[in-house]
Protein backbone atom coordinates (compact mmCIF):
# COMPACT_ATOMS: atom_id res chain seq x y z
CA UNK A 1 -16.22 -20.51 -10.57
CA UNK A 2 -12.46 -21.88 -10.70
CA UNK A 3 -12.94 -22.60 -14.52
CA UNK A 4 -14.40 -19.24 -15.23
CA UNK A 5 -11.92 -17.29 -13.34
CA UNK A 6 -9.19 -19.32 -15.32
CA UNK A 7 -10.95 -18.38 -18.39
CA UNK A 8 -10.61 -14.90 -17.76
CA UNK A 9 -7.00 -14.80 -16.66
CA UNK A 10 -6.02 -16.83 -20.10
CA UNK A 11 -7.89 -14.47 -22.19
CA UNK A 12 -6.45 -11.62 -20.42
CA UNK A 13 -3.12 -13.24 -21.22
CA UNK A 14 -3.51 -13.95 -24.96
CA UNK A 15 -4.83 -10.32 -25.26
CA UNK A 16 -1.85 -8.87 -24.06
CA UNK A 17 0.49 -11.15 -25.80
CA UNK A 18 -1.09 -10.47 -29.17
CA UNK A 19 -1.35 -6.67 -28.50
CA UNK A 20 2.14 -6.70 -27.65
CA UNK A 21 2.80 -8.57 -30.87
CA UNK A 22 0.47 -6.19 -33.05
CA UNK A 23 2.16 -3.07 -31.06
CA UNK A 24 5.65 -4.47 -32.34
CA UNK A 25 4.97 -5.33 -35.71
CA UNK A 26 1.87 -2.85 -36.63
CA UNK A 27 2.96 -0.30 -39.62
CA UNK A 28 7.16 -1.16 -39.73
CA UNK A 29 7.11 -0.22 -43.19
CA UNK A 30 10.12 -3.07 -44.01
CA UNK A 31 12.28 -1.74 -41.00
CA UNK A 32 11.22 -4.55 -38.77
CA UNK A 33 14.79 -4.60 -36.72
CA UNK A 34 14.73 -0.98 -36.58
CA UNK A 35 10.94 -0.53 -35.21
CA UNK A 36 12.11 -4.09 -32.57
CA UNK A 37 14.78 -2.01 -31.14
CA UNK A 38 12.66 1.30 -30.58
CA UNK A 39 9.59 -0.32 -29.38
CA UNK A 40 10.89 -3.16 -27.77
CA UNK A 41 12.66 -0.51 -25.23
CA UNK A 42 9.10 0.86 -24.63
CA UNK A 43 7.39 -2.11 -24.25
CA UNK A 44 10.02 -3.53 -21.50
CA UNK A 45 9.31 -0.33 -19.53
CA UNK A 46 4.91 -1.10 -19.97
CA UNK A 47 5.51 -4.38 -18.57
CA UNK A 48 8.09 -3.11 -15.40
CA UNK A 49 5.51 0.11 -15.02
CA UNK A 50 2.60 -2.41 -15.12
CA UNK A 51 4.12 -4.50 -12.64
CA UNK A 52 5.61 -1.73 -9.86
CA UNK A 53 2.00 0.06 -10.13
CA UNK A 54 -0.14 -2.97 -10.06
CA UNK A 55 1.22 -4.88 -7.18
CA UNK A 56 2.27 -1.77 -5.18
CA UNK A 57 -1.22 -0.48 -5.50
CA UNK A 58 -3.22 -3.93 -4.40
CA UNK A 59 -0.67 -3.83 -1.51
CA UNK A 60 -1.30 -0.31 -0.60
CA UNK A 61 -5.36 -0.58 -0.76
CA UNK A 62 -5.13 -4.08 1.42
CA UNK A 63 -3.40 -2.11 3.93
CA UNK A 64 -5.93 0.87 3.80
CA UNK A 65 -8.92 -1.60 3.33
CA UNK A 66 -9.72 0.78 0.58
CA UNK A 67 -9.84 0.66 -2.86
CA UNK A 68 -10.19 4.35 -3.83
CA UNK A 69 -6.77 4.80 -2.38
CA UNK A 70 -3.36 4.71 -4.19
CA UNK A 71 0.16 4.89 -3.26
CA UNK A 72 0.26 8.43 -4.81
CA UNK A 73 -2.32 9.91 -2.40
CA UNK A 74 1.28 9.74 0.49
CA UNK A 75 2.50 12.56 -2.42
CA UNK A 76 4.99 10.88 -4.53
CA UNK A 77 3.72 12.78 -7.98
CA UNK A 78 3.86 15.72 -6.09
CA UNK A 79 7.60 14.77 -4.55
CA UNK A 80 8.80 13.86 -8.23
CA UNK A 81 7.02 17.29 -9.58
CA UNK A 82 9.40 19.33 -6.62
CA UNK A 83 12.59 17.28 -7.48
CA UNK A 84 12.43 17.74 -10.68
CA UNK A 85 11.54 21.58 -10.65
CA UNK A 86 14.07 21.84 -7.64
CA UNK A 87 16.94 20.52 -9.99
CA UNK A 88 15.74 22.44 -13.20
CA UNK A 89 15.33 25.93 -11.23
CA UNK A 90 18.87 25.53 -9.20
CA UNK A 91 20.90 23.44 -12.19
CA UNK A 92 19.25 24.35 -15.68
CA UNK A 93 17.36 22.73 -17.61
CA UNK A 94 19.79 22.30 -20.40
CA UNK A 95 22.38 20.69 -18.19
CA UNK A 96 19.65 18.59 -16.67
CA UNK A 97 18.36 16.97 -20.25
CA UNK A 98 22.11 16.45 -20.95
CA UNK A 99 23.04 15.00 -17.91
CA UNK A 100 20.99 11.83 -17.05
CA UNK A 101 22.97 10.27 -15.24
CA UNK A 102 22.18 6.78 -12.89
CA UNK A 103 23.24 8.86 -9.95
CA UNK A 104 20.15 11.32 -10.95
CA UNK A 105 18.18 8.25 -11.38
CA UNK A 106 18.40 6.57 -7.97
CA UNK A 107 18.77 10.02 -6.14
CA UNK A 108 14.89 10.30 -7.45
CA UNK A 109 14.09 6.49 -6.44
CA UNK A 110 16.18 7.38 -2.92
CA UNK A 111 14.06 10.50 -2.28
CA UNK A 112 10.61 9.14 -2.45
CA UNK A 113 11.54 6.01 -0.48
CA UNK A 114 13.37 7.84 2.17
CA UNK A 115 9.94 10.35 2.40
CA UNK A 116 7.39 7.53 2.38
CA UNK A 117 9.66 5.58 5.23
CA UNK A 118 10.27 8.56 7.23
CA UNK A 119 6.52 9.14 7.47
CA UNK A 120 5.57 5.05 8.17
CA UNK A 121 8.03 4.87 10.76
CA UNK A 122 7.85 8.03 12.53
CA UNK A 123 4.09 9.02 12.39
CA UNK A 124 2.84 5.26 12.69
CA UNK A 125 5.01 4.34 15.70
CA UNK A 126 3.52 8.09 17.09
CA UNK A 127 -0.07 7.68 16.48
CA UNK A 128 -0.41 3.89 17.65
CA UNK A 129 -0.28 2.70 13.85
CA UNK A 130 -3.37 5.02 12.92
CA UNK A 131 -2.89 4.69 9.18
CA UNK A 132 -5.24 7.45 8.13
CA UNK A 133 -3.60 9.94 10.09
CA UNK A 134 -0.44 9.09 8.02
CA UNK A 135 -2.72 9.29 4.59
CA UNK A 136 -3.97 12.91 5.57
CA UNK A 137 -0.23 13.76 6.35
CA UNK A 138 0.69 12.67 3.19
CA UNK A 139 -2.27 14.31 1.25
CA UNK A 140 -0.73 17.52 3.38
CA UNK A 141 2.48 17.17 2.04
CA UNK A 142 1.72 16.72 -1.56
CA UNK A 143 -0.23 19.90 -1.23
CA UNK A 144 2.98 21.42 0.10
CA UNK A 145 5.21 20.21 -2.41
CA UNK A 146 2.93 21.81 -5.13
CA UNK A 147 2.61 24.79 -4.00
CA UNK A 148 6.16 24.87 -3.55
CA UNK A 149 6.55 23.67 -7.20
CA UNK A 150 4.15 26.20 -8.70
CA UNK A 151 6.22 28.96 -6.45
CA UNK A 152 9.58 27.96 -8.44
CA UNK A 153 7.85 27.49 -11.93
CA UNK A 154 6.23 31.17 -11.71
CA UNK A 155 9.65 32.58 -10.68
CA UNK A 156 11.50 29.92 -13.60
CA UNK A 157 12.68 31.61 -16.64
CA UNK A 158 10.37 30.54 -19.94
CA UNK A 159 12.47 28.38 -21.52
CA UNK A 160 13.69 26.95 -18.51
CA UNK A 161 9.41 26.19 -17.49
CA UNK A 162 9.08 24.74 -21.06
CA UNK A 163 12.12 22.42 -21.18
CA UNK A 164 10.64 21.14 -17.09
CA UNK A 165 7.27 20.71 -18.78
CA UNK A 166 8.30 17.59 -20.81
CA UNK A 167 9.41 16.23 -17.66
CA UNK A 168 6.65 15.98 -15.77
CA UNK A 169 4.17 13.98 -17.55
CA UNK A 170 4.71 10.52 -18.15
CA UNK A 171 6.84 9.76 -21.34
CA UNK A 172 8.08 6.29 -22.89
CA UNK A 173 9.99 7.88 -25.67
CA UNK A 174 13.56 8.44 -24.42
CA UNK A 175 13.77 5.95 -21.90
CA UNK A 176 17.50 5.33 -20.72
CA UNK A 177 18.90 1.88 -21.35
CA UNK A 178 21.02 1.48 -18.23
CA UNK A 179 18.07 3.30 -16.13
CA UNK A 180 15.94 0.44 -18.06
CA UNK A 181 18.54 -2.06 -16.59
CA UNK A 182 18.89 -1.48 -12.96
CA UNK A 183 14.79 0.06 -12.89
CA UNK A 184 14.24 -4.30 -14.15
CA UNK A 185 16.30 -5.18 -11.32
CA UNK A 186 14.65 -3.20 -8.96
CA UNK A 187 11.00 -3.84 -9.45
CA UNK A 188 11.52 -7.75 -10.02
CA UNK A 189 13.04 -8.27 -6.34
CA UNK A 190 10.39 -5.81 -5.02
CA UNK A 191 7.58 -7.84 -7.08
CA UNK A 192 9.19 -10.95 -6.25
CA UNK A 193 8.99 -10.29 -2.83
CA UNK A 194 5.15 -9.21 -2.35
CA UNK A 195 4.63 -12.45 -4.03
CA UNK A 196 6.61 -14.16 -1.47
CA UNK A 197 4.41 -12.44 1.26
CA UNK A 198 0.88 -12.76 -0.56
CA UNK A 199 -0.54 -15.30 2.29
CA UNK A 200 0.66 -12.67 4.78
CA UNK A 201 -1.27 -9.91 2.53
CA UNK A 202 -4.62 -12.36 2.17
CA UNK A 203 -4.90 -12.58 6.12
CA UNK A 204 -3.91 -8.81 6.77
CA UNK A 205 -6.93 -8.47 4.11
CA UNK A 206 -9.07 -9.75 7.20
CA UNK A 207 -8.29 -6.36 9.46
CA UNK A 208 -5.52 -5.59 12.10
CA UNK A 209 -6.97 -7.19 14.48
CA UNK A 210 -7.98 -10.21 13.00
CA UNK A 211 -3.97 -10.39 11.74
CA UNK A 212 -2.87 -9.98 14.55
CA UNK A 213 -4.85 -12.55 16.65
CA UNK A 214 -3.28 -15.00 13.70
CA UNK A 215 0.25 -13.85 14.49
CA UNK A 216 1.00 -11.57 12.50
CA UNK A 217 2.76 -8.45 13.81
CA UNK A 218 1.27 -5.67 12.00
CA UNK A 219 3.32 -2.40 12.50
CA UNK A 220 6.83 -4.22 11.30
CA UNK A 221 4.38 -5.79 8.72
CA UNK A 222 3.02 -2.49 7.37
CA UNK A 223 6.41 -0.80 8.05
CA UNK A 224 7.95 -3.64 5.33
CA UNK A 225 5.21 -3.23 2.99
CA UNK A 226 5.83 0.61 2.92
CA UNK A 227 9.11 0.10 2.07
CA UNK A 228 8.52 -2.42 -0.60
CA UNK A 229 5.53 -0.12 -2.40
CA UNK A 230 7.62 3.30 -1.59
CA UNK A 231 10.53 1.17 -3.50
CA UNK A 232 8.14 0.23 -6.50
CA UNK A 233 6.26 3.08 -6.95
CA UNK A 234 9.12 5.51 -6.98
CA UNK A 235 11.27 3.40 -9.33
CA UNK A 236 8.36 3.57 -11.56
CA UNK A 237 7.94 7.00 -11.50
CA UNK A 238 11.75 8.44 -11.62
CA UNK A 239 11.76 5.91 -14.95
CA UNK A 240 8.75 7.58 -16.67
CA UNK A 241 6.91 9.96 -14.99
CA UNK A 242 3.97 10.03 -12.98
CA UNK A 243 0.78 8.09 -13.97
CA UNK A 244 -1.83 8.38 -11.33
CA UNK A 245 -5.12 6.08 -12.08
CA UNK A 246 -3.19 3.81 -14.00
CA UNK A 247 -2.82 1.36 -10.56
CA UNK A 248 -6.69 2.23 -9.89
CA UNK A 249 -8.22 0.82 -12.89
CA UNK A 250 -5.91 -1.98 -12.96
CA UNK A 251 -6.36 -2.87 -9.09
CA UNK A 252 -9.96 -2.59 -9.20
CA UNK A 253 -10.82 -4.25 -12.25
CA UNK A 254 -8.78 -7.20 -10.82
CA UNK A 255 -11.23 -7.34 -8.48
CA UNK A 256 -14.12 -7.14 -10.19
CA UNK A 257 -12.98 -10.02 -12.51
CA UNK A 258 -11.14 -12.34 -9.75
CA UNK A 259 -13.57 -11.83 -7.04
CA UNK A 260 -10.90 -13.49 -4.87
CA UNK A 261 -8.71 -12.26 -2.13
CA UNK A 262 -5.71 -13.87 -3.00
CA UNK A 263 -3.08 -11.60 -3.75
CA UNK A 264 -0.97 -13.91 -5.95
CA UNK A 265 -4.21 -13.52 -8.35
CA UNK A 266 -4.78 -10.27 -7.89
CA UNK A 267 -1.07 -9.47 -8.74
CA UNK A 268 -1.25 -11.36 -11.69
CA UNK A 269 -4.34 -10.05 -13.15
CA UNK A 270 -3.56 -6.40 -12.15
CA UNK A 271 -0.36 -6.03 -14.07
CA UNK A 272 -2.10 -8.13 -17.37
CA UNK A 273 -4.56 -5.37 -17.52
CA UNK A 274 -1.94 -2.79 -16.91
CA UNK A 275 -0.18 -4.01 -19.48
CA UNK A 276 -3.35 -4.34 -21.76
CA UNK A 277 -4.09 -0.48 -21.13
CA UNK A 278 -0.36 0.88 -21.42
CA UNK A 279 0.60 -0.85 -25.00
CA UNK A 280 -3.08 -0.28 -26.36
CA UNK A 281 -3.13 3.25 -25.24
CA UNK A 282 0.21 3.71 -26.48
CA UNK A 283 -0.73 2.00 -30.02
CA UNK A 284 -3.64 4.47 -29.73
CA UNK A 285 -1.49 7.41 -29.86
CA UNK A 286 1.10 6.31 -32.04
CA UNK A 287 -1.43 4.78 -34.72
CA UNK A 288 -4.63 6.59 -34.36
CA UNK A 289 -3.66 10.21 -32.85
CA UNK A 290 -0.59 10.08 -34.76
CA UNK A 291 1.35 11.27 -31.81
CA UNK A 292 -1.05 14.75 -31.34
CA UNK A 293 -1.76 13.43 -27.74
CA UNK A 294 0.28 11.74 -24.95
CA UNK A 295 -0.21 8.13 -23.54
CA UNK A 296 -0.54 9.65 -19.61
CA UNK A 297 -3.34 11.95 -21.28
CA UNK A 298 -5.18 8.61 -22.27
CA UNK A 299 -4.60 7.04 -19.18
CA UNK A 300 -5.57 9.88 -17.04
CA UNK A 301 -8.71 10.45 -19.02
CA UNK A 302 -9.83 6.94 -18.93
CA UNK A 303 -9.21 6.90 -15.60
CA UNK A 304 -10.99 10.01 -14.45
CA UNK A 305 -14.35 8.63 -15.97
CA UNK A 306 -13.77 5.43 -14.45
CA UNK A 307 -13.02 6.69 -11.13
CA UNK A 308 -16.20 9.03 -11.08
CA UNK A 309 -18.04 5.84 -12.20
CA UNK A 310 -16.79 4.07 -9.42
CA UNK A 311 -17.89 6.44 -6.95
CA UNK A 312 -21.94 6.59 -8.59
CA UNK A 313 -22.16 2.90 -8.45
CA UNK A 314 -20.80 2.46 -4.35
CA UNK A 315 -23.46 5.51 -3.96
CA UNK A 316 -26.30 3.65 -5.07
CA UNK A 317 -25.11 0.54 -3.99
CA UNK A 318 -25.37 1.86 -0.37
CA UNK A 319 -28.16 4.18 -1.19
């Protein structure tokens, strides 16, 4: 079983090396340095996106014991949908797309984390750590902060709508260097630490109460781990947008292919098929749609089936 599962996680990471490689090199047309710089940019944010979604959403689904769930169900899209329309309706949307400033950057990042925390620490401490309650909060929420979005969008000028539209899909193409920068810094420490806390993760995997029988004091626990995933997931999105199934396919075909609960596997194998489906999606629609689709299009579409797929095969499983 240990051989085969090695197997697996080496092939994964050949595959992603060479599709890397073939996504860098593929069709330069003799402007090898000049293709480097461009993709190179995108394929540093694939690997940090890969990374904040994958090991933020195997955290988030250990904590939930569930593995439809993502950190996006607690309403970040929706929060980074109302920022963004927020800023466009009150500032402009000219003066936004000139202006991107780091200060705009981490005032996203700040936002979502501050939202998440408020919620874990408030309504957790409340409701004697009854971590659905916060989920249907949080679903609550994000149906607030759409409806509040939609409200500003119908009232938005035209051009104003269309210049917000590019904005809130997921996009790789102008992706800011120093956002690139401190985003890298960001989402290593956060990764680095969920690594550091992976045996914690693998008992919490057990239940609460089995956790905390073994010592481990689960509120402050899940409080931390809030704060880590809010961290990662909205540095991810305030760098490229919102991709929602991207840390559900990865997640659960991690576990499919691991059939472990170690996290420090599960991490790893997560963020090799994130990476796997970002660059190959995004050679997809560079290459074969010649740009007439997006790469969040592909990833939402994939994921969709997948996800409905998911849901048939636990229904007949327990049928």
């Amino acid at each position: 079983m240990k051989k085969q599962f090695l197997f697996r996680l080496s092939f994964l990471a050949v595959f992603a090396v060479l599709l890397c490689f073939l996504y860098l090199t593929y069709q330069t047309h003799g402007n090898l340095n000049f293709a480097l710089q461009i993709r190179g940019r995108k394929l540093i944010a694939f690997i940090l996106v890969s990374i904040a979604v994958s090991f933020a959403t195997v955290t988030f689904q250990t904590m939930t014991q569930n593995h439809f769930l993502t950190p996006n169900i607690l309403g970040y899209d929706s929060l980074y949908v109302v920022i963004q329309t927020l800023l466009f309706f009150f500032i402009g949307g000219v003066t936004m797309l000139s202006q991107e400033t780091l200060s705009m950057f981490f005032a996203n990042i700040l936002l979502m984390t501050l939202v998440s925390l408020l919620l874990s620490k408030f309504l957790l401490k409340r409701s004697q750590n009854n971590l659905f309650l916060l989920l249907m909060i949080g679903m609550i929420l994000g149906t607030l902060f759409s409806s509040l979005s939609t409200f500003l969008q119908v009232l938005m000028d035209p051009n104003e709508y269309d210049l917000l539209q590019g904005r809130l899909f997921a996009s790789f193409g102008n992706i800011n260097g120093n956002h690139l920068i401190w985003a890298t810094v960001i989402i290593v420490l956060g990764a680095a630490l969920l690594m550091k806390l992976s045996p914690y993760l693998d008992v919490l995997h057990l239940g609460n109460d089995q956790a905390t029988n073994l010592g481990i004091q689960v509120s402050r626990f899940q409080t931390l781990l809030f704060a880590i995933i809010s961290l990662l997931t909205g540095t991810a999105t305030a760098l490229v947008g919102p991709i929602t199934f991207l840390g559900f396919i990865a997640a659960n075909i991690s576990y499919q292919l691991t059939r472990t609960y170690l996290h420090r596997w599960l991490f790893l194998t997560s963020t090799l098929i994130g990476i796997i489906l970002l660059v190959g999606g995004q050679f997809l629609v560079e290459q074969v749609f010649a740009l007439n689709a997006t790469l969040s299009v592909v990833i939402e579409f994939v994921g969709g089936i997948y996800f409905v797929g998911k849901i048939v095969h636990e229904r007949k499983k327990t049928a």
